[in-house]
N, C-alpha and C. Protein backbone atom coordinates (compact mmCIF):
# COMPACT_ATOMS: atom_id res chain seq x y z
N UNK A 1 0.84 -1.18 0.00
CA UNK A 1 0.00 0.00 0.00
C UNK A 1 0.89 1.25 0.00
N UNK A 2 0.18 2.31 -0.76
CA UNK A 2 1.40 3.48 -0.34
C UNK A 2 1.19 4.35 0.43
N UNK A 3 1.71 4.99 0.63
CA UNK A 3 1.43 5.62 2.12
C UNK A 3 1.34 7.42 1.42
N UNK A 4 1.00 7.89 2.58
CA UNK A 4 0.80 9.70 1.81
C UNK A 4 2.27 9.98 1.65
N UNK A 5 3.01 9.85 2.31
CA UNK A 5 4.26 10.43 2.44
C UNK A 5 5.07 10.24 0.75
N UNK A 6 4.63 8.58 0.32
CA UNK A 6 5.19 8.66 -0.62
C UNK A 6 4.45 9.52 -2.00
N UNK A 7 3.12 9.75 -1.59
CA UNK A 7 2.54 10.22 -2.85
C UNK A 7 2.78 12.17 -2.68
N UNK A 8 2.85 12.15 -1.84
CA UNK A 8 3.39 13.52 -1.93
C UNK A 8 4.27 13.96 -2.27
N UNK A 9 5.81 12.98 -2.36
CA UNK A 9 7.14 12.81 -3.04
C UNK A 9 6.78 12.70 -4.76
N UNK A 10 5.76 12.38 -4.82
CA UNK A 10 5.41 12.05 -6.00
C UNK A 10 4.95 13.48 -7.20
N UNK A 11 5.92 14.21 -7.91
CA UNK A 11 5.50 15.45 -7.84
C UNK A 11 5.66 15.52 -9.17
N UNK A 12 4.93 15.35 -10.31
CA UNK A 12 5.18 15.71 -11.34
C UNK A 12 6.03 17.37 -12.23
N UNK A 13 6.40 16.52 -13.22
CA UNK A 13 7.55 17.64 -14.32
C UNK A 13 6.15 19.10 -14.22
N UNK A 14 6.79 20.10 -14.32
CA UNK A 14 5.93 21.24 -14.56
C UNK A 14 6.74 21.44 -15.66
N UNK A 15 5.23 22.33 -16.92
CA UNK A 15 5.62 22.76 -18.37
C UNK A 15 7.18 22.66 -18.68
N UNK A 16 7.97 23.24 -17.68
CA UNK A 16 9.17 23.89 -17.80
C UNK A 16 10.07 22.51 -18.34
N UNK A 17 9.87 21.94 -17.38
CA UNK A 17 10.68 20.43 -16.90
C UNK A 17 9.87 19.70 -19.03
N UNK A 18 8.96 19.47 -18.48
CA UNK A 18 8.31 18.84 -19.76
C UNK A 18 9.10 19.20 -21.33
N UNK A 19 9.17 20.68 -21.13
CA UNK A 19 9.50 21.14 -22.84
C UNK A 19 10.94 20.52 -22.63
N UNK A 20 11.86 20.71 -21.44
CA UNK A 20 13.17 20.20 -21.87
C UNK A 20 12.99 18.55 -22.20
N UNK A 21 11.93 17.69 -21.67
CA UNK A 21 12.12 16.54 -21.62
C UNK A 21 11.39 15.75 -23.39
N UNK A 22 10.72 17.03 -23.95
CA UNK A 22 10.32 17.22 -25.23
C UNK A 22 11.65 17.02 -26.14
N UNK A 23 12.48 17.94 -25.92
CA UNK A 23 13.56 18.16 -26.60
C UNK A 23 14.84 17.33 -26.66
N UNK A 24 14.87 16.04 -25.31
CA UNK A 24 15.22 14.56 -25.53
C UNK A 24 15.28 13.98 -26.03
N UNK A 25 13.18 13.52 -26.46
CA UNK A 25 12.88 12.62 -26.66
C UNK A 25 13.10 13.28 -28.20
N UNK A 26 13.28 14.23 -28.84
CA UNK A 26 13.19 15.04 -30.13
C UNK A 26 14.56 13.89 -30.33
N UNK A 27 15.72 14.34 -29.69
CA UNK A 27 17.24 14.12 -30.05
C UNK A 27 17.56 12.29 -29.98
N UNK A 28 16.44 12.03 -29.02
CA UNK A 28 16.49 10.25 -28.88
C UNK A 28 16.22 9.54 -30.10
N UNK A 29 14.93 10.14 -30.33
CA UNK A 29 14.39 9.84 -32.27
C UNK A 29 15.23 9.77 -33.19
N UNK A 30 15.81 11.12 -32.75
CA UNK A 30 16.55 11.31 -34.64
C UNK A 30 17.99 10.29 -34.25
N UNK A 31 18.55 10.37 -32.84
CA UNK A 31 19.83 9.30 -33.02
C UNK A 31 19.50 7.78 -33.60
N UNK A 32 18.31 7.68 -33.11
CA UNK A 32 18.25 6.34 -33.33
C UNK A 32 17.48 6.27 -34.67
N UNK A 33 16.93 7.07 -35.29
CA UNK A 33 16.65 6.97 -36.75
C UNK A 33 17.76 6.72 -37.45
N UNK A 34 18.73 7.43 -37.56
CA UNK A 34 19.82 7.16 -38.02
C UNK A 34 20.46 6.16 -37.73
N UNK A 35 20.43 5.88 -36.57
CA UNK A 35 21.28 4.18 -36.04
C UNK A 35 20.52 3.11 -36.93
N UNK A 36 19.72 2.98 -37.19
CA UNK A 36 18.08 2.01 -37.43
C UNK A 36 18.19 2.17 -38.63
N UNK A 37 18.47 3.10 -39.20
CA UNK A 37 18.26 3.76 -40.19
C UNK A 37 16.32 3.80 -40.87
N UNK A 38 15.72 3.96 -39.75
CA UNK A 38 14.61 4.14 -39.65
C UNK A 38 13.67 5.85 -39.79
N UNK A 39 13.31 5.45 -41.26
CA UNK A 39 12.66 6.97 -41.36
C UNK A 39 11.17 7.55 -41.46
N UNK A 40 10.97 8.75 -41.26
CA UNK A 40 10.20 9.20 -40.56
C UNK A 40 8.26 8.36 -40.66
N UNK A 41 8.14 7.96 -41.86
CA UNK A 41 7.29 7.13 -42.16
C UNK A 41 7.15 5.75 -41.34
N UNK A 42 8.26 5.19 -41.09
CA UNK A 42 8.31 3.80 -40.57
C UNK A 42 8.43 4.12 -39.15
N UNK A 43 8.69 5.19 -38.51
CA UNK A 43 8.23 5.18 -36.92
C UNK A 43 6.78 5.10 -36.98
N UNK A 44 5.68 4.94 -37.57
CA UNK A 44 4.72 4.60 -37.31
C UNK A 44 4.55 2.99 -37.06
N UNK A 45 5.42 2.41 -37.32
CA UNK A 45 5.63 1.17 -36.92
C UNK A 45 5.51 0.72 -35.85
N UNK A 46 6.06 1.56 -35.30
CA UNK A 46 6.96 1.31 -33.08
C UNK A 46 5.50 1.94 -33.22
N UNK A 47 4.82 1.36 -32.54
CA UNK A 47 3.75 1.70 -31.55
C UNK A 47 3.84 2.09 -30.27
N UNK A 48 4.44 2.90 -29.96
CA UNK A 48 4.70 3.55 -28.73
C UNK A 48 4.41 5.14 -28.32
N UNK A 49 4.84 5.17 -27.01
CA UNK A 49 4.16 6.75 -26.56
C UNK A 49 4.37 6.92 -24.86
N UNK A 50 5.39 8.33 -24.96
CA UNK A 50 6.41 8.26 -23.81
C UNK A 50 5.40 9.03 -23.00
N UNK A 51 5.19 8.54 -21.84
CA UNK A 51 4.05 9.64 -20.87
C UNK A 51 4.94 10.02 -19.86
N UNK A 52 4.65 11.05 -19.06
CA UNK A 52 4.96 11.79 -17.85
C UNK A 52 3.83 11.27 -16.97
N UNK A 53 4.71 11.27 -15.86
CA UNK A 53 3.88 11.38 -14.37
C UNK A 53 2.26 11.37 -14.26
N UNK A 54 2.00 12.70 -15.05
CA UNK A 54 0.77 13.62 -14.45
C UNK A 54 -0.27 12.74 -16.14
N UNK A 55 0.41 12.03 -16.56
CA UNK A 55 -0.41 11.40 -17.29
C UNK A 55 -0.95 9.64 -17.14
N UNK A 56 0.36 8.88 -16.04
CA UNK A 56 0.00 7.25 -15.61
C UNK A 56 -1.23 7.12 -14.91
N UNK A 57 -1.42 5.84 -15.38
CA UNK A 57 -2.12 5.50 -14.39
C UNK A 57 -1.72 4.80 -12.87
N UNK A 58 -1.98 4.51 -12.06
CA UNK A 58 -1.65 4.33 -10.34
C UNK A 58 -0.74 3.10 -11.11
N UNK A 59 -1.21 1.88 -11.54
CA UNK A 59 -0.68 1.06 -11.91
C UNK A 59 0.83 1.28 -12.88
N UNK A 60 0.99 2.16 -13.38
CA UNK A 60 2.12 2.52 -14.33
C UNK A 60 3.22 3.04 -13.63
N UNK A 61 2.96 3.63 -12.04
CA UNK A 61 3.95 4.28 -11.31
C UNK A 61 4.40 3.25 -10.51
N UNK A 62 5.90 3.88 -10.80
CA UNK A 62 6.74 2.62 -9.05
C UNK A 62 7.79 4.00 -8.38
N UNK A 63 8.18 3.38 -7.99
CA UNK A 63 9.23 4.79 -7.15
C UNK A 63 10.95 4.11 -7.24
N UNK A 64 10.54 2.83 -8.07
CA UNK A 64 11.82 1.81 -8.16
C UNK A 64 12.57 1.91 -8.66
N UNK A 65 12.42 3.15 -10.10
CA UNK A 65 13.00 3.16 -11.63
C UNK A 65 12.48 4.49 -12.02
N UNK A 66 13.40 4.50 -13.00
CA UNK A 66 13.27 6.05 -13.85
C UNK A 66 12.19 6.07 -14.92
N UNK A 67 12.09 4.52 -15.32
CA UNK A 67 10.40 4.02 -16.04
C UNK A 67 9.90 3.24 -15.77
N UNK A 68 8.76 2.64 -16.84
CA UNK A 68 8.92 1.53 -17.05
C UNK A 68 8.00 1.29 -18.68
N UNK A 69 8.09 0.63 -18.55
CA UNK A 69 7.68 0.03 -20.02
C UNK A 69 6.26 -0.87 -20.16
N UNK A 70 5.19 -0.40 -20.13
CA UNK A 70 4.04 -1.19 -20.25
C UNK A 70 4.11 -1.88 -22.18
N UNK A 71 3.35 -2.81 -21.77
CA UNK A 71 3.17 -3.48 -23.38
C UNK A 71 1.62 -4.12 -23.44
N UNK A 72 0.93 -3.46 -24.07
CA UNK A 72 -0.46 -3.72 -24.54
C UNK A 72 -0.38 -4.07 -25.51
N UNK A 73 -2.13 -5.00 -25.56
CA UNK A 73 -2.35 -5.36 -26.99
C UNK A 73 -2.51 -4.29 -28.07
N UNK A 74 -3.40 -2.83 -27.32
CA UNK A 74 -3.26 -1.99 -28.52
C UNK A 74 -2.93 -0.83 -27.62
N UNK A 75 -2.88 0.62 -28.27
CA UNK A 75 -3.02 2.12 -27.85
C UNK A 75 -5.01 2.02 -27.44
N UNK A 76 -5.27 2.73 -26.17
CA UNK A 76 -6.19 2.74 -25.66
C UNK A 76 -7.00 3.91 -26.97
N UNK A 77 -5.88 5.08 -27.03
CA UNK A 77 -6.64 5.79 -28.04
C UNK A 77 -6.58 5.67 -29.96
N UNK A 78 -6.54 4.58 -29.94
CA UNK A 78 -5.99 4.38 -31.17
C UNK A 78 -7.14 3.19 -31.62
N UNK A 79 -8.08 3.71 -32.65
CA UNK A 79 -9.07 2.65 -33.38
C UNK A 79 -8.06 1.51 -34.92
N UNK A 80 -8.24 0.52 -34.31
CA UNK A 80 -7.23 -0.51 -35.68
C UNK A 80 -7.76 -0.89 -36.08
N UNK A 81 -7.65 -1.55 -37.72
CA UNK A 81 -8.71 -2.17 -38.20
C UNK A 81 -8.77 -3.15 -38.46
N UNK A 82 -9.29 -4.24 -38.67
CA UNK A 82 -8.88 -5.93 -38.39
C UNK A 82 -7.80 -6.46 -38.52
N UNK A 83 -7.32 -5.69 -39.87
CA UNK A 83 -5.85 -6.19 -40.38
C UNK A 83 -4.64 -6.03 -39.68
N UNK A 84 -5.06 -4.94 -39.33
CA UNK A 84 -3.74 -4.03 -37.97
C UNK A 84 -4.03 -4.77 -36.64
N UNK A 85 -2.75 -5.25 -36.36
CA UNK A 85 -2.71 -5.56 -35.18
C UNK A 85 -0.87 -5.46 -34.34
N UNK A 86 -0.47 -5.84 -32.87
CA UNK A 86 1.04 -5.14 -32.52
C UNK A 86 0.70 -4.75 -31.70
N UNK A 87 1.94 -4.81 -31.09
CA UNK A 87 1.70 -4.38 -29.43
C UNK A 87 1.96 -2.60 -29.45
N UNK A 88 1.47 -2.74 -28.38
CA UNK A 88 2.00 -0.95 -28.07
C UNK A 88 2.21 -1.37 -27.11
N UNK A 89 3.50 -0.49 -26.82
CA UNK A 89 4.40 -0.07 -25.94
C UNK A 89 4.54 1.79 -25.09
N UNK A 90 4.26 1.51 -24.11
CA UNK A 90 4.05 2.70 -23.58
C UNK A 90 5.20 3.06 -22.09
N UNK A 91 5.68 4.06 -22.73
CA UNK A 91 7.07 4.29 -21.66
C UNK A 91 6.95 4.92 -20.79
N UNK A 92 7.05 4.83 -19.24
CA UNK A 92 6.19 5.66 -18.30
C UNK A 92 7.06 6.08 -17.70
N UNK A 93 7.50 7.30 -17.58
CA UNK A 93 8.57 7.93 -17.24
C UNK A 93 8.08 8.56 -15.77
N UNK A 94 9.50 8.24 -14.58
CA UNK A 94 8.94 8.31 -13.23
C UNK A 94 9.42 9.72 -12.96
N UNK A 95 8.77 10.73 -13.24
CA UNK A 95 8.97 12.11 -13.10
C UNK A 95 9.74 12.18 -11.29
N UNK A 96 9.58 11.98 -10.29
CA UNK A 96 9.50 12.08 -9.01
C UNK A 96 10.71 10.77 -8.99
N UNK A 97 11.49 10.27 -9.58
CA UNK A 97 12.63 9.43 -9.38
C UNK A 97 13.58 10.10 -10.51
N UNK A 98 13.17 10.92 -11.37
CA UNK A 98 14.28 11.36 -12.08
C UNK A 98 14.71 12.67 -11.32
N UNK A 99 13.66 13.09 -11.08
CA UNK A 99 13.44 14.63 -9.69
C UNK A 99 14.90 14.13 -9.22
N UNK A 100 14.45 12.81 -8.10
CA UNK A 100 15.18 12.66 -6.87
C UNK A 100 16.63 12.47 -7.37
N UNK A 101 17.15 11.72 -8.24
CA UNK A 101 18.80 11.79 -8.78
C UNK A 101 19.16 12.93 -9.22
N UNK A 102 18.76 13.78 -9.60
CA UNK A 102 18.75 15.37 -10.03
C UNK A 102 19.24 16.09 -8.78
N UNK A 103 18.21 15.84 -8.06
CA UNK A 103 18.54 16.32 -6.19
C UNK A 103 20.01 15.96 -5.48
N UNK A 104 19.86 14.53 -5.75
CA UNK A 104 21.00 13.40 -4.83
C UNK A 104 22.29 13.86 -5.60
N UNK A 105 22.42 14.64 -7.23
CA UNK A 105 23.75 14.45 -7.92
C UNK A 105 23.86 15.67 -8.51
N UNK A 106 24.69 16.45 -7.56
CA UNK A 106 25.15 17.74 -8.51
C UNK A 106 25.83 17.96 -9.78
N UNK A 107 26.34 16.54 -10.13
CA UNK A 107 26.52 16.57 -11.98
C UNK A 107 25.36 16.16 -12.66
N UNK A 108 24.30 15.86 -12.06
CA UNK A 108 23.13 14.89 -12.90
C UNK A 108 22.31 16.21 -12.85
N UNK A 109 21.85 16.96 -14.56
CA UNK A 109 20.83 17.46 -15.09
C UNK A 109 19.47 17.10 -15.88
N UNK A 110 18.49 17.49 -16.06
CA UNK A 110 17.23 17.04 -16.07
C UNK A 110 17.74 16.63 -17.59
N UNK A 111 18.09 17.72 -18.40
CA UNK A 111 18.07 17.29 -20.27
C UNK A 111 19.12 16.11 -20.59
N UNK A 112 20.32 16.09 -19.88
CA UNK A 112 21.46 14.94 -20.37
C UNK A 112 20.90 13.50 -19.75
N UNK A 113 20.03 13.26 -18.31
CA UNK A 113 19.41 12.23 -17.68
C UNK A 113 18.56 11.71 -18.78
N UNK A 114 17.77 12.70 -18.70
CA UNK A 114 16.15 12.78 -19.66
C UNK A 114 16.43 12.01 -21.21
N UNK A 115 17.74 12.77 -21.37
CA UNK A 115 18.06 11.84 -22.86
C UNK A 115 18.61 10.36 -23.14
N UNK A 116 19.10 10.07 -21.90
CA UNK A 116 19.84 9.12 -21.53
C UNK A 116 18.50 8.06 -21.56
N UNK A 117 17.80 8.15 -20.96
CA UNK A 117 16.84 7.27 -19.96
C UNK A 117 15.74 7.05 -21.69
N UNK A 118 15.36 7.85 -22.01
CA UNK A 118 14.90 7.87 -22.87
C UNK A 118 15.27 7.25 -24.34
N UNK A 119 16.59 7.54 -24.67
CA UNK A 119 17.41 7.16 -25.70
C UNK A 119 17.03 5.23 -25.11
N UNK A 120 17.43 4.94 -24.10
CA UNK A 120 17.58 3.45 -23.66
C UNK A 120 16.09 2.54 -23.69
N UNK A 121 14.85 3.60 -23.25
CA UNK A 121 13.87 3.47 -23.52
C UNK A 121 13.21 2.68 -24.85
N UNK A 122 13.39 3.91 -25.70
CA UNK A 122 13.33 3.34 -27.24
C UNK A 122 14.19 2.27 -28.00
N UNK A 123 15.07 2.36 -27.23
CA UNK A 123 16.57 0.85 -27.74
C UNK A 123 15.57 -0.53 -27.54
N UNK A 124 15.18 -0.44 -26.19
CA UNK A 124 14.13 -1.52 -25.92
C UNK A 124 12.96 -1.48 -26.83
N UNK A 125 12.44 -0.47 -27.33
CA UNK A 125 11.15 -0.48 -27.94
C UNK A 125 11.40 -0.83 -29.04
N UNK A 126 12.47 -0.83 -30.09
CA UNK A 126 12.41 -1.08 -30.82
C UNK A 126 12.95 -2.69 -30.79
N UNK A 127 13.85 -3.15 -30.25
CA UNK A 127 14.30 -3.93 -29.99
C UNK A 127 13.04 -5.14 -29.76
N UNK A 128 12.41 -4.60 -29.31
CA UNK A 128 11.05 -5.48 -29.04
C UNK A 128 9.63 -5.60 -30.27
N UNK A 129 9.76 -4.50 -30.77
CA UNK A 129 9.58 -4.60 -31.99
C UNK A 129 9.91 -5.08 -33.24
N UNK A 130 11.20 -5.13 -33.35
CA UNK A 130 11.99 -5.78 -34.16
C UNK A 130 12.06 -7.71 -34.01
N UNK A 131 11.68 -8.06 -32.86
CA UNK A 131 11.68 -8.88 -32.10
C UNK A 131 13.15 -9.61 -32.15
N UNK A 132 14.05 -8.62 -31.57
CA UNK A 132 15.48 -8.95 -31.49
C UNK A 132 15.75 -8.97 -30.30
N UNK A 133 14.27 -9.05 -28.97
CA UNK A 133 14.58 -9.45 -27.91
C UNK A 133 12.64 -9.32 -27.41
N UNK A 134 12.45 -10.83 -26.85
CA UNK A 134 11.25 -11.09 -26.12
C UNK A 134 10.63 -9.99 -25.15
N UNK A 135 9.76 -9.53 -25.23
CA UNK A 135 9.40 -8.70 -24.25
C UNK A 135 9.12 -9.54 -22.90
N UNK A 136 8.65 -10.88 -23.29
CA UNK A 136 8.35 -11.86 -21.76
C UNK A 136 9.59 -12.90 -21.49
N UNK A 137 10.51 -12.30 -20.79
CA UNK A 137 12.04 -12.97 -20.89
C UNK A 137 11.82 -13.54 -19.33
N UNK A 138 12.92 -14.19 -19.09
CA UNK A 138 13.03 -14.77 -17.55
C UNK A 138 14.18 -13.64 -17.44
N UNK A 139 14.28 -13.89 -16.10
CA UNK A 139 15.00 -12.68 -15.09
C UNK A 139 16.56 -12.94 -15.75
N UNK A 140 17.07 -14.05 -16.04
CA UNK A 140 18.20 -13.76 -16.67
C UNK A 140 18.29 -13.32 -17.60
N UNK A 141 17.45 -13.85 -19.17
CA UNK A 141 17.66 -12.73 -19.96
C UNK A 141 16.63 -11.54 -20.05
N UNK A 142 16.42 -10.95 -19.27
CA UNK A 142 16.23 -9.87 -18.82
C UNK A 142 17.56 -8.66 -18.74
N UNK A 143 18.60 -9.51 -17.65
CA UNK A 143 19.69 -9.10 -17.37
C UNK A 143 20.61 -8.56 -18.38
N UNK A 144 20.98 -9.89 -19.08
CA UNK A 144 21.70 -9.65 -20.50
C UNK A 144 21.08 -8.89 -21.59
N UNK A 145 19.56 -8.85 -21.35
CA UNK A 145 19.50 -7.70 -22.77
C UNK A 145 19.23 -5.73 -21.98
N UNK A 146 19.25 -5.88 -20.64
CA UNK A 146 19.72 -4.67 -20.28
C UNK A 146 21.15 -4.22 -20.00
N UNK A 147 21.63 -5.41 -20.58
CA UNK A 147 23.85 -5.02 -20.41
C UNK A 147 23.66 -4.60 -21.71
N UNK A 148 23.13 -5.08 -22.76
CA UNK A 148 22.92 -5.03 -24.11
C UNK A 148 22.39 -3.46 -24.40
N UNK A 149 21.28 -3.23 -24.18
CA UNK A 149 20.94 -2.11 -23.87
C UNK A 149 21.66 -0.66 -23.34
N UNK A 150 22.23 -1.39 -22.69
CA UNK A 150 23.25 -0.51 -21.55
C UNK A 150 24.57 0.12 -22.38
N UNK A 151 24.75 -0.99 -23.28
CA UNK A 151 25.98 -0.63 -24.35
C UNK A 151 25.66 -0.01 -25.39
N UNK A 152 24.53 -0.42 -26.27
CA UNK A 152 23.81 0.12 -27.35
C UNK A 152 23.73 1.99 -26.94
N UNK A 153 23.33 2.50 -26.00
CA UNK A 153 23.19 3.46 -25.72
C UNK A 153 23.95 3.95 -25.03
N UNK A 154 25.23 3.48 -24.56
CA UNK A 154 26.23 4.21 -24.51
C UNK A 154 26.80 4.72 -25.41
N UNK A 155 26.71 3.96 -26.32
CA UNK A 155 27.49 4.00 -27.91
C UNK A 155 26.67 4.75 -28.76
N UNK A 156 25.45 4.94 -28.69
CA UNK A 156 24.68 6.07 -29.58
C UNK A 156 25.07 7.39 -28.89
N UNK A 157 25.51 7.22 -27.70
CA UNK A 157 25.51 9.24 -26.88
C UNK A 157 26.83 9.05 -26.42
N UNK A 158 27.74 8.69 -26.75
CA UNK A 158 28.90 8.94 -26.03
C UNK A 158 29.72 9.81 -27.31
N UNK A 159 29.25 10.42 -28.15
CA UNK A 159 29.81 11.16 -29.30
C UNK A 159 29.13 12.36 -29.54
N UNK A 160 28.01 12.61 -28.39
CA UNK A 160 27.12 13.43 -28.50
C UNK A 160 27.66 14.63 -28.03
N UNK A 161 27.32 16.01 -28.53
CA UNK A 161 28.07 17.23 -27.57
C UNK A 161 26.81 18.00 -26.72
N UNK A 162 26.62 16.80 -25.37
CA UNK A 162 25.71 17.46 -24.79
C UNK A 162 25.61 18.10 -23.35
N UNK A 163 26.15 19.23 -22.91
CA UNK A 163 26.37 19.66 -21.56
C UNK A 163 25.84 18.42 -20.46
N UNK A 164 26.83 17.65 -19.82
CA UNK A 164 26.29 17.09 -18.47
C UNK A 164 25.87 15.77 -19.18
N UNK A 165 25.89 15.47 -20.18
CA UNK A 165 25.88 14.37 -20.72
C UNK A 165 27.12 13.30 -20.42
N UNK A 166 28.24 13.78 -20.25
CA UNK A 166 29.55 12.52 -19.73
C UNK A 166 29.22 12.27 -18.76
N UNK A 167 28.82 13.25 -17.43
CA UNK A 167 28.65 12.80 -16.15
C UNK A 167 27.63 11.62 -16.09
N UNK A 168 26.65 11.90 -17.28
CA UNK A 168 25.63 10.82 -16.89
C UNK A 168 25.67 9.35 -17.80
N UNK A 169 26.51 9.23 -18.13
CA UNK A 169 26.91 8.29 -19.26
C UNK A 169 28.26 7.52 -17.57
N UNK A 170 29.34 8.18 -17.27
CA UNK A 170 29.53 7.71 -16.34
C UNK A 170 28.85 7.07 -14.82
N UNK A 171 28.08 8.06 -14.52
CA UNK A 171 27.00 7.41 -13.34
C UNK A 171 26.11 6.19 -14.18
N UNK A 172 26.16 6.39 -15.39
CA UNK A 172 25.32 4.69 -15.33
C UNK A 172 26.01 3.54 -16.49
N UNK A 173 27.54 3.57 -16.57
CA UNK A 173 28.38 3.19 -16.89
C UNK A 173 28.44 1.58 -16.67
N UNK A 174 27.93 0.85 -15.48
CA UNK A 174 27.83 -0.47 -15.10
C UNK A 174 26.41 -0.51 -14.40
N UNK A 175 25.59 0.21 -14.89
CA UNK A 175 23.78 0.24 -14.02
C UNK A 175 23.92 -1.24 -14.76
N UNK A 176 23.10 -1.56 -14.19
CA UNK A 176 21.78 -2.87 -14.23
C UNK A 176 20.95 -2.62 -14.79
N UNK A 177 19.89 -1.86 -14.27
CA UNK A 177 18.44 -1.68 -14.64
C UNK A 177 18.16 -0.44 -14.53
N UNK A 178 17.29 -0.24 -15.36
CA UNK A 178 16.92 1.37 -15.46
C UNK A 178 15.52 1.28 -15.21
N UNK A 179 14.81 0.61 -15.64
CA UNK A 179 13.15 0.00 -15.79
C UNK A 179 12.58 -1.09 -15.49
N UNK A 180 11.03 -1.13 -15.37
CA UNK A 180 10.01 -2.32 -15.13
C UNK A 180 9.79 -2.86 -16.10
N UNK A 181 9.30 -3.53 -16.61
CA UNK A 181 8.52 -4.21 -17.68
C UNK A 181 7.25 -4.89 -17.39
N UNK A 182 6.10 -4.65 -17.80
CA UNK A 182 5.01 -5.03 -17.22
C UNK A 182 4.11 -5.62 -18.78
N UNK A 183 3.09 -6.18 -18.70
CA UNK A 183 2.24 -6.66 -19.70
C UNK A 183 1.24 -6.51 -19.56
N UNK A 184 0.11 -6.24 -20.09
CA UNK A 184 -1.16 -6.07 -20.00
C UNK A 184 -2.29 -5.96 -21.16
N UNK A 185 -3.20 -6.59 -21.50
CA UNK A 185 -4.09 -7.14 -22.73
C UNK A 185 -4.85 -5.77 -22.86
């Protein structure tokens, strides 16, 4: 159960926070378009859609991780038509845990984090899309495709010229886990 204390910690991005975290997910796209070599037509493919805080539902929030990654059968707002079918993937970004490392790390900024977390985000989404890794894995490979992950996106932003971006490429240099993974019909 959660308690008030934690939902009051719980404080969503204001506009401000949001437009920089806009301008991430802008720079996450186009790296990995180019990595993918995936263009602008065929991101309609990835069925996905990065939410903030002030948009999850109770179920989408943890206080564990900087996301997590829901995978549905479809987009709630999205009508398909028999033929269309694919998962959507929905990235739930823990506004109030990216807050708190921001707080805890005077080299850690909201836009170089934000891109980081995000950039790694979509590595998985597509990755799961591509089906070059199970979305329903056991806990070990789980492990190995977030070392995988972990490298992939070091290696897309470590050439990047982005203020406060090395610091955060070092602080998560040997992470584990960044995210949940959850399923739901």
């Amino acid at each position: 159960m959660t308690t008030k204390i934690e939902l009051a910690e719980r404080i969503p991005f204001h506009p401000d926070e949001i437009a920089v975290l806009r301008q991430a997910i802008d720079i996450a796209e186009e790296l990995l378009s180019e990595h993918y070599k995936i263009s602008t037509s065929q991101w309609k493919r990835y069925r996905y859609d990065i939410q903030s805080l002030r948009s999850l539902q109770e179920e989408e929030i943890t206080d564990m991780a900087f996301a997590q990654i829901y995978r549905y059968a479809q987009n709630p707002h999205e009508r398909l038509r028999g033929s269309e079918s694919g998962d959507y993937f929905k990235i739930c970004l823990q506004d109030h845990v990216i807050r708190r490392a921001i707080e805890r790390d005077a080299n850690m900024h909201l836009f170089p984090l934000s891109l980081y977390i995000v950039t790694h985000e979509l590595v998985h989404v597509i990755r799961f899309a591509k089906f070059l890794q199970r979305f329903d894995s056991t806990a070990a490979e789980r492990e190995v495709e977030e070392a995988r992950v972990h490298a992939l996106t070091y290696q897309l932003l470590e050439s990047c010229r982005v203020s406060g971006l090395s610091a955060v490429l070092a602080a998560f240099y040997d992470c584990r886990t960044m995210e949940t993974f959850s399923g739901h019909e």
